[in-house]
C-alpha atoms as a PDB file:
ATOM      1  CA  UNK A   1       6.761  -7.405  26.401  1.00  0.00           C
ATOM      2  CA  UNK A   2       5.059  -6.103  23.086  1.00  0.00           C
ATOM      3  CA  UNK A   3       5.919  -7.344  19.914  1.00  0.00           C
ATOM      4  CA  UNK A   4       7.566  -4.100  18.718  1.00  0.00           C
ATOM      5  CA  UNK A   5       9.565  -4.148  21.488  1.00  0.00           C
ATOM      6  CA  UNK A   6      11.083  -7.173  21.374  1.00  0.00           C
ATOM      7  CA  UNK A   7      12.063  -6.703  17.918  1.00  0.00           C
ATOM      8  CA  UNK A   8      13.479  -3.336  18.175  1.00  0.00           C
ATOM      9  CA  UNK A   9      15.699  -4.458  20.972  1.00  0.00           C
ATOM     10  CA  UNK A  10      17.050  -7.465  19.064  1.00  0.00           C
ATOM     11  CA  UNK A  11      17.624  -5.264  16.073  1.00  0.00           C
ATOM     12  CA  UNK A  12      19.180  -2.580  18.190  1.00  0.00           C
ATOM     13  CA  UNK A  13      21.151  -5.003  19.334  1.00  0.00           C
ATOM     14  CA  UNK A  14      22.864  -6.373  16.550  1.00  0.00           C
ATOM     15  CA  UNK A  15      23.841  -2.814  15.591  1.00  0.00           C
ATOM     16  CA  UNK A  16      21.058  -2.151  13.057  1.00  0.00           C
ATOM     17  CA  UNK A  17      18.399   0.099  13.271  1.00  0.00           C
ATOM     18  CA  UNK A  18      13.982  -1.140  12.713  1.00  0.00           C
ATOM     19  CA  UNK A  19      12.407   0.283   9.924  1.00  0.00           C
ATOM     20  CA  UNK A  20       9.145  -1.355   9.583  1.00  0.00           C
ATOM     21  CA  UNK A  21       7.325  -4.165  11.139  1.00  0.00           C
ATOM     22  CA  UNK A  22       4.047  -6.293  10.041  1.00  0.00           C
ATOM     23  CA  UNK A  23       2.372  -8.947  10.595  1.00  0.00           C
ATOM     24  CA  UNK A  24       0.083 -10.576   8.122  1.00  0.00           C
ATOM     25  CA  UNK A  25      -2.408 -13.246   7.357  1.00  0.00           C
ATOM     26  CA  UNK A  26      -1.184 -17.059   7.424  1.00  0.00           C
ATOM     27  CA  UNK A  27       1.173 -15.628  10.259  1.00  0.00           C
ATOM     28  CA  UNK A  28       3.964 -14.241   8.452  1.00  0.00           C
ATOM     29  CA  UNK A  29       6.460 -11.660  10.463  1.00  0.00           C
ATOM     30  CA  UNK A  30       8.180  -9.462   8.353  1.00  0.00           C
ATOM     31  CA  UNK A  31      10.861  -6.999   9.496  1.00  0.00           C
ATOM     32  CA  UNK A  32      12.762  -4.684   7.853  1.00  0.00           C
ATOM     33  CA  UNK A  33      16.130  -3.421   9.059  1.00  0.00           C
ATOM     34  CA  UNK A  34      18.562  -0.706   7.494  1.00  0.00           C
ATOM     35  CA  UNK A  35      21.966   0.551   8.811  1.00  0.00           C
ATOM     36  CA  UNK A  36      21.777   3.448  11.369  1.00  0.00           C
ATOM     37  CA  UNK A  37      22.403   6.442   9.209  1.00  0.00           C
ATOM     38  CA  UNK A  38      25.628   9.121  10.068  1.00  0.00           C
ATOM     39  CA  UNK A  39      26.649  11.990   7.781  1.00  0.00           C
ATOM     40  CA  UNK A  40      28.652  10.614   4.897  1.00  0.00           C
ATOM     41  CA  UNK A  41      28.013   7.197   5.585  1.00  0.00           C
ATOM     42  CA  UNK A  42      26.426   4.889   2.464  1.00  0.00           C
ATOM     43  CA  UNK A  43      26.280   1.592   4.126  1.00  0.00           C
ATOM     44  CA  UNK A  44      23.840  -1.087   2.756  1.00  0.00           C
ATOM     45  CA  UNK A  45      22.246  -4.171   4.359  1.00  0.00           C
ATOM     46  CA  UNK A  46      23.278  -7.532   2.921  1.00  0.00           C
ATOM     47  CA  UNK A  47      21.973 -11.111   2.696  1.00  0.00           C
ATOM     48  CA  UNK A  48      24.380 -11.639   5.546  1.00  0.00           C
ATOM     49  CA  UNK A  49      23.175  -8.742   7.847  1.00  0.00           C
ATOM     50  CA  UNK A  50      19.195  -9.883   7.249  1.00  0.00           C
ATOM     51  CA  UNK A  51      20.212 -13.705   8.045  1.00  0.00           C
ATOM     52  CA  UNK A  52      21.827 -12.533  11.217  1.00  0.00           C
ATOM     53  CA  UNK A  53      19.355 -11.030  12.691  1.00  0.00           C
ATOM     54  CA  UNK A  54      16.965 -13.591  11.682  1.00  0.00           C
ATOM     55  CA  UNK A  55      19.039 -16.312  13.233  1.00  0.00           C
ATOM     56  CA  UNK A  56      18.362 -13.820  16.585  1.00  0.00           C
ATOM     57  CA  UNK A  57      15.184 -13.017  15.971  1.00  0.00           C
ATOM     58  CA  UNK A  58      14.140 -16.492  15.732  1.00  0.00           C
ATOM     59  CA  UNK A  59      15.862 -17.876  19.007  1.00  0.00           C
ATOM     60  CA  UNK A  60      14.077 -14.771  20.510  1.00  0.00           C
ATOM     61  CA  UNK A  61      10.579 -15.194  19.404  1.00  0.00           C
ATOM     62  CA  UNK A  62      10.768 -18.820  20.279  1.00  0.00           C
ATOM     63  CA  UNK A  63      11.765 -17.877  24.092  1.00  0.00           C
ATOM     64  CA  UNK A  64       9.090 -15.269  24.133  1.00  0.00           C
ATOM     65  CA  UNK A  65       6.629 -17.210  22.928  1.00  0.00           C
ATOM     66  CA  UNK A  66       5.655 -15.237  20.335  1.00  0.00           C
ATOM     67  CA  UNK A  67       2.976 -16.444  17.518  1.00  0.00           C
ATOM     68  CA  UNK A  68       4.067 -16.465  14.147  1.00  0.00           C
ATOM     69  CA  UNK A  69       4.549 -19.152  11.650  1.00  0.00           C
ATOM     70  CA  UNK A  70       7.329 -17.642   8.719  1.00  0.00           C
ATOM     71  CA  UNK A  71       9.611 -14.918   9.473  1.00  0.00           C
ATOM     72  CA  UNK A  72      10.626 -12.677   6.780  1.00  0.00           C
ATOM     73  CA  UNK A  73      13.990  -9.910   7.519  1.00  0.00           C
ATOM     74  CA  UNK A  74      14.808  -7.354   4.277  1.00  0.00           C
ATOM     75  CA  UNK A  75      16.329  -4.081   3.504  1.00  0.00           C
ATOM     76  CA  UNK A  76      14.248  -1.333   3.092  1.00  0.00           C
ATOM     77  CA  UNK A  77      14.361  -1.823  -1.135  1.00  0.00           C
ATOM     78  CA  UNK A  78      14.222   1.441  -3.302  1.00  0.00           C
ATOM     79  CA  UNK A  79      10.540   2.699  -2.132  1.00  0.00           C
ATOM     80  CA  UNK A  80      11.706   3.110   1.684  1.00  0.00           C
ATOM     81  CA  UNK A  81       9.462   4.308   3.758  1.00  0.00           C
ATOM     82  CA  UNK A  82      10.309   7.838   5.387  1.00  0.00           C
ATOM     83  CA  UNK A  83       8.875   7.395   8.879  1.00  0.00           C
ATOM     84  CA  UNK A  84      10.590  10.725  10.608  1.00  0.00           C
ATOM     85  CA  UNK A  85      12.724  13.520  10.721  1.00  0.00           C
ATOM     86  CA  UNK A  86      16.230  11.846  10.580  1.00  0.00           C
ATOM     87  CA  UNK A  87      15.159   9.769   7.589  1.00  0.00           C
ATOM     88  CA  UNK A  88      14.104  13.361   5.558  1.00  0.00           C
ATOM     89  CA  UNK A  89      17.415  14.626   6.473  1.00  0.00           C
ATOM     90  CA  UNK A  90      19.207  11.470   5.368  1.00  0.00           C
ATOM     91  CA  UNK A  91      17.167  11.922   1.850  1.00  0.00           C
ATOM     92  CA  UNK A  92      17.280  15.131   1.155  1.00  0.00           C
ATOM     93  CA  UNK A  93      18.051  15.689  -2.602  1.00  0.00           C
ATOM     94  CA  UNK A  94      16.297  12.512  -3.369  1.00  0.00           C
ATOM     95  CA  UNK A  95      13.283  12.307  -5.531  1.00  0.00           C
ATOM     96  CA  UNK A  96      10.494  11.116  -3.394  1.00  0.00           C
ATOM     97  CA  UNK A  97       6.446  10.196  -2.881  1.00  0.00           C
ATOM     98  CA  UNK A  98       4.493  11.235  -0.592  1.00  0.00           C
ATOM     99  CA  UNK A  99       0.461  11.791   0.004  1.00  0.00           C
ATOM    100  CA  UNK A 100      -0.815  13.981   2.165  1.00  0.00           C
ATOM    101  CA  UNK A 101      -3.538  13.364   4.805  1.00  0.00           C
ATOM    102  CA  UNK A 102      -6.240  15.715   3.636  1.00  0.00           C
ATOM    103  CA  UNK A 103      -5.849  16.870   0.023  1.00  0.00           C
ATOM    104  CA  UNK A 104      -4.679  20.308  -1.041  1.00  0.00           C
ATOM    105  CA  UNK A 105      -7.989  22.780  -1.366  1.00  0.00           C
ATOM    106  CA  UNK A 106      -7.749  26.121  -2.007  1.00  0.00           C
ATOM    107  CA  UNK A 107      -4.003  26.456  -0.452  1.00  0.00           C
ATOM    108  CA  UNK A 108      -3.076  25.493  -3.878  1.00  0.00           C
ATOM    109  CA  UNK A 109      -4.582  28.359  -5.470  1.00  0.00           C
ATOM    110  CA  UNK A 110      -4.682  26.904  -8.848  1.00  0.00           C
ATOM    111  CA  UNK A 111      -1.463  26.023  -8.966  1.00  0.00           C
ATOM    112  CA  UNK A 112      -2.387  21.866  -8.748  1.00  0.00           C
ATOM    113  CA  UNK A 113      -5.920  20.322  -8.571  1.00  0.00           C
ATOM    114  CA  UNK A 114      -7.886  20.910  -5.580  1.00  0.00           C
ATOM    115  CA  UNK A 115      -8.376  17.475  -4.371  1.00  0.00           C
ATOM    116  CA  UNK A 116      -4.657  16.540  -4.908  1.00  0.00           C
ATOM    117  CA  UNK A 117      -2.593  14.434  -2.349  1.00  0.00           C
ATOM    118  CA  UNK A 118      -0.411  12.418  -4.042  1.00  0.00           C
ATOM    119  CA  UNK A 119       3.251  14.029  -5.313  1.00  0.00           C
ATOM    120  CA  UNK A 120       6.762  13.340  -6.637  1.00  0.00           C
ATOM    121  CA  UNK A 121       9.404  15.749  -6.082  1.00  0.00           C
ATOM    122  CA  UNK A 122      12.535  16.254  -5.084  1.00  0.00           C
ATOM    123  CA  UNK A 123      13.113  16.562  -1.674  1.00  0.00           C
ATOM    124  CA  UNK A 124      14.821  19.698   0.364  1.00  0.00           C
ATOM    125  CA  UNK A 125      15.244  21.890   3.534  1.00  0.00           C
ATOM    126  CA  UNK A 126      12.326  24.931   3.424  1.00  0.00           C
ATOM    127  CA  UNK A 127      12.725  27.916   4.882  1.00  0.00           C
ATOM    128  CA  UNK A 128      11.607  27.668   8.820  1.00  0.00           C
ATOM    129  CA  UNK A 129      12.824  24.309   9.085  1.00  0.00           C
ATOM    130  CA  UNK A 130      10.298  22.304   7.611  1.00  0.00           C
ATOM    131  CA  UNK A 131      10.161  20.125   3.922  1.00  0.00           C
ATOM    132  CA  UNK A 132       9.300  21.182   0.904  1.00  0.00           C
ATOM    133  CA  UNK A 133       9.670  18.663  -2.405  1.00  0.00           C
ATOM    134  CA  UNK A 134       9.692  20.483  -6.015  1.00  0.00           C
ATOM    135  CA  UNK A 135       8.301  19.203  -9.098  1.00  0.00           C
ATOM    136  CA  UNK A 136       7.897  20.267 -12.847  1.00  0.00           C
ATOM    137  CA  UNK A 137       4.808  18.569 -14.837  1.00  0.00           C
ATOM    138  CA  UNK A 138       6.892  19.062 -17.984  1.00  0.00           C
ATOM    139  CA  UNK A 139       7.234  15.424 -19.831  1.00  0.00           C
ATOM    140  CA  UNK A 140      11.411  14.293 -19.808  1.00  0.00           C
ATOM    141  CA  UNK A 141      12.518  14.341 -22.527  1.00  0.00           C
ATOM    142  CA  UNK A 142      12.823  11.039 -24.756  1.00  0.00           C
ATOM    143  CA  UNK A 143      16.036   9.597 -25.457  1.00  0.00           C
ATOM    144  CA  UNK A 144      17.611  11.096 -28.109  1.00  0.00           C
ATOM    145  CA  UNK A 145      15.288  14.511 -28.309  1.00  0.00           C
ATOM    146  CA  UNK A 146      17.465  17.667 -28.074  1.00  0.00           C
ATOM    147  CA  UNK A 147      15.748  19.931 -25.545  1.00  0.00           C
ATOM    148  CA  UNK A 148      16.145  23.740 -25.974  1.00  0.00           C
ATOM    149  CA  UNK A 149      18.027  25.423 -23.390  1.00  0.00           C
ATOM    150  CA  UNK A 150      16.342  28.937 -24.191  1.00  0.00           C
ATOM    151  CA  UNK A 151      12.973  26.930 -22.557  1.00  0.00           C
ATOM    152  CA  UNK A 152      11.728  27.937 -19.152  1.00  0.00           C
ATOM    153  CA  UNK A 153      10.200  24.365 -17.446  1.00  0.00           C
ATOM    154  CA  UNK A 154       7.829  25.750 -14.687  1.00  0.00           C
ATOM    155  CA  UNK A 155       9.107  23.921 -11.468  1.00  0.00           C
ATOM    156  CA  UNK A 156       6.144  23.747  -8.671  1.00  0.00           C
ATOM    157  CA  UNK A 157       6.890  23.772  -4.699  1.00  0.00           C
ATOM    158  CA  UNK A 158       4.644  22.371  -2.061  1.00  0.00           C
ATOM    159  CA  UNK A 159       5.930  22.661   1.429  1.00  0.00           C
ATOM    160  CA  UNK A 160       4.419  20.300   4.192  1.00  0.00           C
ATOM    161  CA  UNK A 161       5.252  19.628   7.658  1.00  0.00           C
ATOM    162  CA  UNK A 162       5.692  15.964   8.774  1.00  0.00           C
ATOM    163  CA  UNK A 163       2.591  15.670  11.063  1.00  0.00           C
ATOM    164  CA  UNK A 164       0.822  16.510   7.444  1.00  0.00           C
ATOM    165  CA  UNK A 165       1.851  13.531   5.626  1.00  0.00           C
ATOM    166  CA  UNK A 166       0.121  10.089   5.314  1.00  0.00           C
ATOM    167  CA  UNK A 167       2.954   8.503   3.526  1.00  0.00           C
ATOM    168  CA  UNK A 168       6.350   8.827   2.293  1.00  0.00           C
ATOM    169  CA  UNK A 169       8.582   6.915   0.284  1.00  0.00           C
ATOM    170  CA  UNK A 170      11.425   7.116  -2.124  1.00  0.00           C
ATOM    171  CA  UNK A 171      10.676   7.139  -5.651  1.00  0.00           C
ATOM    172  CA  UNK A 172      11.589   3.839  -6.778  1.00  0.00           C
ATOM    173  CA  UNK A 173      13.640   5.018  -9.535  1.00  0.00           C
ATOM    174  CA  UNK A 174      15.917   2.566 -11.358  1.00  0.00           C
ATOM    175  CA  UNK A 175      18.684   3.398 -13.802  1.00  0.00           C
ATOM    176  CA  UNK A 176      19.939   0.643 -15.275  1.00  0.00           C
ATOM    177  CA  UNK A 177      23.170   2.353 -16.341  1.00  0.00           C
ATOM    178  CA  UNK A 178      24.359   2.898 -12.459  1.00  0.00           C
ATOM    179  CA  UNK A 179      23.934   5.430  -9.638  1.00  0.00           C
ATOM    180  CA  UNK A 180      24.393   9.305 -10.561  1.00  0.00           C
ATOM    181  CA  UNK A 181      25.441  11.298  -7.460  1.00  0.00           C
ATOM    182  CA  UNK A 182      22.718  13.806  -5.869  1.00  0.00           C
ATOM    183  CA  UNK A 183      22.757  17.248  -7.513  1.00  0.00           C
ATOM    184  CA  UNK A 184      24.099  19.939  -5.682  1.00  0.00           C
ATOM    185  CA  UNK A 185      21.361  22.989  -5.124  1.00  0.00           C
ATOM    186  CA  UNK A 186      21.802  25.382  -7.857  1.00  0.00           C
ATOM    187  CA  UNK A 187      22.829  22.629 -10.563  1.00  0.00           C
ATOM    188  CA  UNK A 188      20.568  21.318 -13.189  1.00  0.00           C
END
């Protein structure tokens, strides 16, 4: 049985669901698990959760025979990888990255350099039932600076389908001052 299997099933097995697996010089295993996501549901990993499953993993690996000398089980951290369609919808309204496979050309019309394929936006539903992620290149303001309210802030869209993207993550974003909910469409 292949690597990826084995893990997967162990994982699956505890309840959990496998977000990313690697191997690595010096023959270190690392696995990363997350809760398997439902509407509504905000459920995080824990120390606990990642030491059961390696107390699993290890018993398994050891019976399969498997090759590997340190084996290293996390949570998904704030950049989390977004691998396929049920992790966009469990995002969406988050602030992501993402780069594209081939940059954008003349599709962007101006709009963004030509040989772009790196962005930050916000991520949301298009129309036709692919992504789209919006963006403004407007500097935040600084703490402190009153902003006008009478001041239009261009906001850019680029829609992509999945099978265009090299990478996506969330934008590791960290507010020291705790969480703020996700803004409903139409708010600011």
């Amino acid at each position: 049985m292949a690597l990826q299997d084995i893990v997967e099933q162990v994982v699956s097995g505890l309840g959990y669901e496998l977000v990313e697996i690697e191997r690595s010089a010096g023959g270190l295993l690392r696995v990363t698990i997350d809760w398997p996501w439902t509407p509504g549901s905000a459920e995080f990993v824990t120390v606990e959760d990642c030491e059961k499953v390696t107390r699993q993993l290890q018993y398994t690996l050891e019976v399969e025979e498997v090759d590997y000398s340190r084996l290293e089980v996390s949570s998904p951290g704030i950049d989390r990888p977004l691998r396929n369609e049920l992790d966009f919808e469990r995002f969406e309204g988050e602030v992501i990255d993402l780069t594209l496979k081939a940059p954008m050309g003349a599709a962007a019309e101006g709009q963004v350099a030509a040989n772009r394929k790196k962005f930050r936006g916000q991520l949301a539903r298009a129309e036709g039932g692919d992504w789209q992620i919006s963006w403004s290149d407007e500097p935040a303001a600084k703490p402190g600076q009153r902003v006008s309210k009478k001041k239009e802030v261009p906001v850019q869209v680029l829609g992509f389908r999945l099978d265009e993207l090299k990478e996506a993550r969330l934008a590791p974003i960290v507010n020291f001052k705790g969480r703020r909910p996700k803004q409903e469409s139409g708010e600011s």
